[in-house]
Protein backbone atom coordinates (compact mmCIF):
# COMPACT_ATOMS: atom_id res chain seq x y z
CA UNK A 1 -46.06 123.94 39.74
CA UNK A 2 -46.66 121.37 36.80
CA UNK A 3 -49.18 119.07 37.21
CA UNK A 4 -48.13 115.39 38.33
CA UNK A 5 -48.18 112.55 35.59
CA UNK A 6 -48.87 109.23 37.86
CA UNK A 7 -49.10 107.24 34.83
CA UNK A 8 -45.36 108.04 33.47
CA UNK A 9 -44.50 107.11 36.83
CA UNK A 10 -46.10 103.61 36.53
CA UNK A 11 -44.19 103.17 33.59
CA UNK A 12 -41.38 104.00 34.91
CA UNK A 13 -41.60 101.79 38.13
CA UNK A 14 -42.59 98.75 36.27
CA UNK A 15 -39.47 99.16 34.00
CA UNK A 16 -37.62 99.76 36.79
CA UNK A 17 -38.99 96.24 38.04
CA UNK A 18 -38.52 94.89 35.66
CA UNK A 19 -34.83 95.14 35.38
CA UNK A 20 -33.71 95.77 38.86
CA UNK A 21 -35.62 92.08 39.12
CA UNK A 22 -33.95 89.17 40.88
CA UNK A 23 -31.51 92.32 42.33
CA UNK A 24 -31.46 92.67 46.51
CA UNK A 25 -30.67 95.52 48.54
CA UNK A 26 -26.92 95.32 49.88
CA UNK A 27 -26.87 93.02 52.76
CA UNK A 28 -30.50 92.23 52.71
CA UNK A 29 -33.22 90.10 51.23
CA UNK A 30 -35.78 92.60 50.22
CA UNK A 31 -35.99 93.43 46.82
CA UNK A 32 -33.89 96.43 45.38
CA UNK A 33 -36.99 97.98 43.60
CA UNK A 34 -37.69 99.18 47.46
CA UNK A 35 -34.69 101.84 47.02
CA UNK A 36 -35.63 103.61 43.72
CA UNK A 37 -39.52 103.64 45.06
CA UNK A 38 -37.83 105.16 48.84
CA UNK A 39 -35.91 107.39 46.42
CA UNK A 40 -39.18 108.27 44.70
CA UNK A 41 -40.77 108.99 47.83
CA UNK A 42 -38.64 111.56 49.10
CA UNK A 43 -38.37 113.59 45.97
CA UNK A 44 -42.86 113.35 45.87
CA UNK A 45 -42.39 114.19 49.86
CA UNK A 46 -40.34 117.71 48.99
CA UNK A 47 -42.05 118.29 45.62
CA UNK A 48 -45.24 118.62 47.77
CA UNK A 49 -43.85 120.32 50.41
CA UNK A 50 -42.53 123.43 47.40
CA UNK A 51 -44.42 125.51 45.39
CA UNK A 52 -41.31 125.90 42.60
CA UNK A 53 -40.56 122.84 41.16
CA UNK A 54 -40.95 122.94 37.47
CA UNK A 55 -41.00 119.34 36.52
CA UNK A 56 -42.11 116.94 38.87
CA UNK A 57 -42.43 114.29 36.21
CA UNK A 58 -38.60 114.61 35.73
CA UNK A 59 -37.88 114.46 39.15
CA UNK A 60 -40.10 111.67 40.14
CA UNK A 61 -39.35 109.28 36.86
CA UNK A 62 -35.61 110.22 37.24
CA UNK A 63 -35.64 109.13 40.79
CA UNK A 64 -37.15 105.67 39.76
CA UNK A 65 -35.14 104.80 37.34
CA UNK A 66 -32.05 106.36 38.94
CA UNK A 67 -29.71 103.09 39.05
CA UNK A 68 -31.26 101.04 36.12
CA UNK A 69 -27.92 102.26 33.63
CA UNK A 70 -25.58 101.80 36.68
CA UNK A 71 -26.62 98.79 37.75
CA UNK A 72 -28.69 96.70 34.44
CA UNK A 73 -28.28 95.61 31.47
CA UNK A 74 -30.20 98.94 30.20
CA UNK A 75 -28.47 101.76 28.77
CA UNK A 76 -29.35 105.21 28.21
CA UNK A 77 -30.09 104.50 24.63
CA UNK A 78 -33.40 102.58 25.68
CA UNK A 79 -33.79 104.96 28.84
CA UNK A 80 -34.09 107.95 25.82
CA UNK A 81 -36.32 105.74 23.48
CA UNK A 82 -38.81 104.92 26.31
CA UNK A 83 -38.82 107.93 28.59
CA UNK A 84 -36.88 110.80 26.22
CA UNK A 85 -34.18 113.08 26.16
CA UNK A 86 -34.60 114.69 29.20
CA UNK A 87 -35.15 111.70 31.59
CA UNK A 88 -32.16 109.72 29.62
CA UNK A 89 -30.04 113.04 30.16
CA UNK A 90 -30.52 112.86 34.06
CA UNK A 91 -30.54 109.45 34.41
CA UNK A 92 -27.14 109.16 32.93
CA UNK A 93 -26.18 112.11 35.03
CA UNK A 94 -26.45 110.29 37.89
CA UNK A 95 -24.69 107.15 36.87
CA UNK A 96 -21.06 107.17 38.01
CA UNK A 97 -18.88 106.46 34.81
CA UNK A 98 -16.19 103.29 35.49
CA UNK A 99 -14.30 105.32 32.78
CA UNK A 100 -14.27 108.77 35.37
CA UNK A 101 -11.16 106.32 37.78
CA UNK A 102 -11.69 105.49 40.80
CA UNK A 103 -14.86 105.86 43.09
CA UNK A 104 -14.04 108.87 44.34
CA UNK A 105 -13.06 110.81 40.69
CA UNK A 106 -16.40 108.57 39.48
CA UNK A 107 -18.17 110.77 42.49
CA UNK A 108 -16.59 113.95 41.20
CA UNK A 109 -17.68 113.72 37.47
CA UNK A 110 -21.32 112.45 38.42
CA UNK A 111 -21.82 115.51 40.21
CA UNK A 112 -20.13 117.56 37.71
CA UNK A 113 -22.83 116.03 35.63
CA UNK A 114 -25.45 116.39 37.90
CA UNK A 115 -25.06 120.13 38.27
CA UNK A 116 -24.82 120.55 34.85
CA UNK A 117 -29.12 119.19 34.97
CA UNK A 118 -31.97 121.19 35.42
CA UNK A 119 -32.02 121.39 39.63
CA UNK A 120 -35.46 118.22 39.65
CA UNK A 121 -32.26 116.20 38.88
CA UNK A 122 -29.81 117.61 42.05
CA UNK A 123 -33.28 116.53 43.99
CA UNK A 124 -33.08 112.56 43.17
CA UNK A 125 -29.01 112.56 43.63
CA UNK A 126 -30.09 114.51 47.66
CA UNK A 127 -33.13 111.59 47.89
CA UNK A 128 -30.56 109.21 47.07
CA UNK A 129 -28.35 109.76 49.88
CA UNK A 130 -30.79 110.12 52.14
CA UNK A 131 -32.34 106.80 51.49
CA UNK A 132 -28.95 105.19 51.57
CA UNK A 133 -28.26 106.47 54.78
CA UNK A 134 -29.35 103.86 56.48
CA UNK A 135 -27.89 100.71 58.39
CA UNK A 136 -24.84 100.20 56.43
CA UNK A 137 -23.90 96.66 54.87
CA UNK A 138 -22.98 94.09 57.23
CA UNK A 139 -19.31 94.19 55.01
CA UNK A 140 -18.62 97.34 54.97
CA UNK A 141 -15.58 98.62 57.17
CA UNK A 142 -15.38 101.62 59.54
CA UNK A 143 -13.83 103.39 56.91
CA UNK A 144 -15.75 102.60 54.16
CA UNK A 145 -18.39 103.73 56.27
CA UNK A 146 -17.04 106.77 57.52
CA UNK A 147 -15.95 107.28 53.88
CA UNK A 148 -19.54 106.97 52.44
CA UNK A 149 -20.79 110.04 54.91
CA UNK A 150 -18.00 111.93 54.04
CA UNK A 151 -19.75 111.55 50.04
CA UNK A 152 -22.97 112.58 51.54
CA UNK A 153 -21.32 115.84 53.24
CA UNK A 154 -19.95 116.63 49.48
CA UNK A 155 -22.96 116.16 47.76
CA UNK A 156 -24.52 118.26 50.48
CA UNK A 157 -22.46 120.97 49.40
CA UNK A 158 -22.43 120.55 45.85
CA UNK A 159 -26.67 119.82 45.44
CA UNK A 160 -27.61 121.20 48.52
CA UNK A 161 -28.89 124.66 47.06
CA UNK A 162 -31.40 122.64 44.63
CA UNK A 163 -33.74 122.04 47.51
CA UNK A 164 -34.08 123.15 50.99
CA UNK A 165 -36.60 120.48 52.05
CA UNK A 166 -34.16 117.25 50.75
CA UNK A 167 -31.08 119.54 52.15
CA UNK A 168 -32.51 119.47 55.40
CA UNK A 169 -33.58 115.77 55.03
CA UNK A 170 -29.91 114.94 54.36
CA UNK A 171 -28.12 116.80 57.12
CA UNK A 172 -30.22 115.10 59.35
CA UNK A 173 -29.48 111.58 58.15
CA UNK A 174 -25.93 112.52 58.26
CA UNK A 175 -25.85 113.43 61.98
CA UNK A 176 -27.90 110.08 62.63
CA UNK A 177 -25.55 107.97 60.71
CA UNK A 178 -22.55 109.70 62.15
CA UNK A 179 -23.88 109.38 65.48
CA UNK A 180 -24.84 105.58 64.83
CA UNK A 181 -21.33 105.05 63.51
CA UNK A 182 -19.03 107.11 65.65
């Protein structure tokens, strides 16, 4: 395994501050820095838990900067200029496109993209899910609900082979938030 960079990760969690900033978690007051670093987490929880994984660094500055083209003012320009090719390349991967249609073709052609990055990126899109697995917004309906497992079942499938340890972290959180939500 590569050795760990913690100081391209600090960059890339105070950027991530920095423009997630003034942002909340849906339906909450706590910050929405909390999900990128939870996102983090999990992908440094199953990177320690293999021996295989190439590029941690990928994996673990990907997952903190996941939603910062999807949901800033940043693009993947200045995602490439600070952080490179490689990080801009998975970070865009796994920011649904408005121009893909509707959620659910925006789903389909994010993990088209996804799987089409080295498998450190599958990792964050698995952390991802499993983080957001959680209580769902106060707003949300039973369908939307039921609807949002139904995209963690699919990315399951698609990503699932990337990594055994987040694969087996997400089928878990989908039988708790199916049984919470029945």
């Amino acid at each position: 395994m590569a050795a760990w960079s913690p100081e391209a990760w600090l960059r890339a969690w105070e950027f991530a501050a920095q423009a997630h900033h003034g942002q909340a978690l849906p339906g909450s007051a706590l910050p929405y820095i909390l999900h990128p670093a939870a996102v983090a987490m999990e992908v440094c929880v199953a990177i320690a838990l293999r021996s295989d994984v190439a590029r941690p660094d990928l994996a673990v500055t990907c997952a903190l900067l996941h939603d910062v083209v999807e949901d800033t003012e940043v693009g993947v320009d200045e995602v490439a200029a600070r952080f490179g090719p490689d990080v801009a390349a998975g970070v865009a991967a796994l920011s649904k496109d408005p121009a893909a249609g509707d959620k659910d073709a925006q789903m389909r052609d994010s993990l088209r993209r996804i799987r089409e990055q080295p498998a450190e990126i599958w990792m964050v899109k698995l952390a991802d899910r499993c983080h957001n697995l959680r209580e769902p917004p106060p707003h949300w309906t039973r369908d939307r609900i039921h609807h949002y497992c139904d995209e963690a079942v699919l990315i399951l499938a698609e990503l699932g082979s990337a990594c055994p340890v987040l694969a087996a972290r997400l089928h878990e959180r989908i039988a708790a938030y199916r049984a919470a939500h029945a």
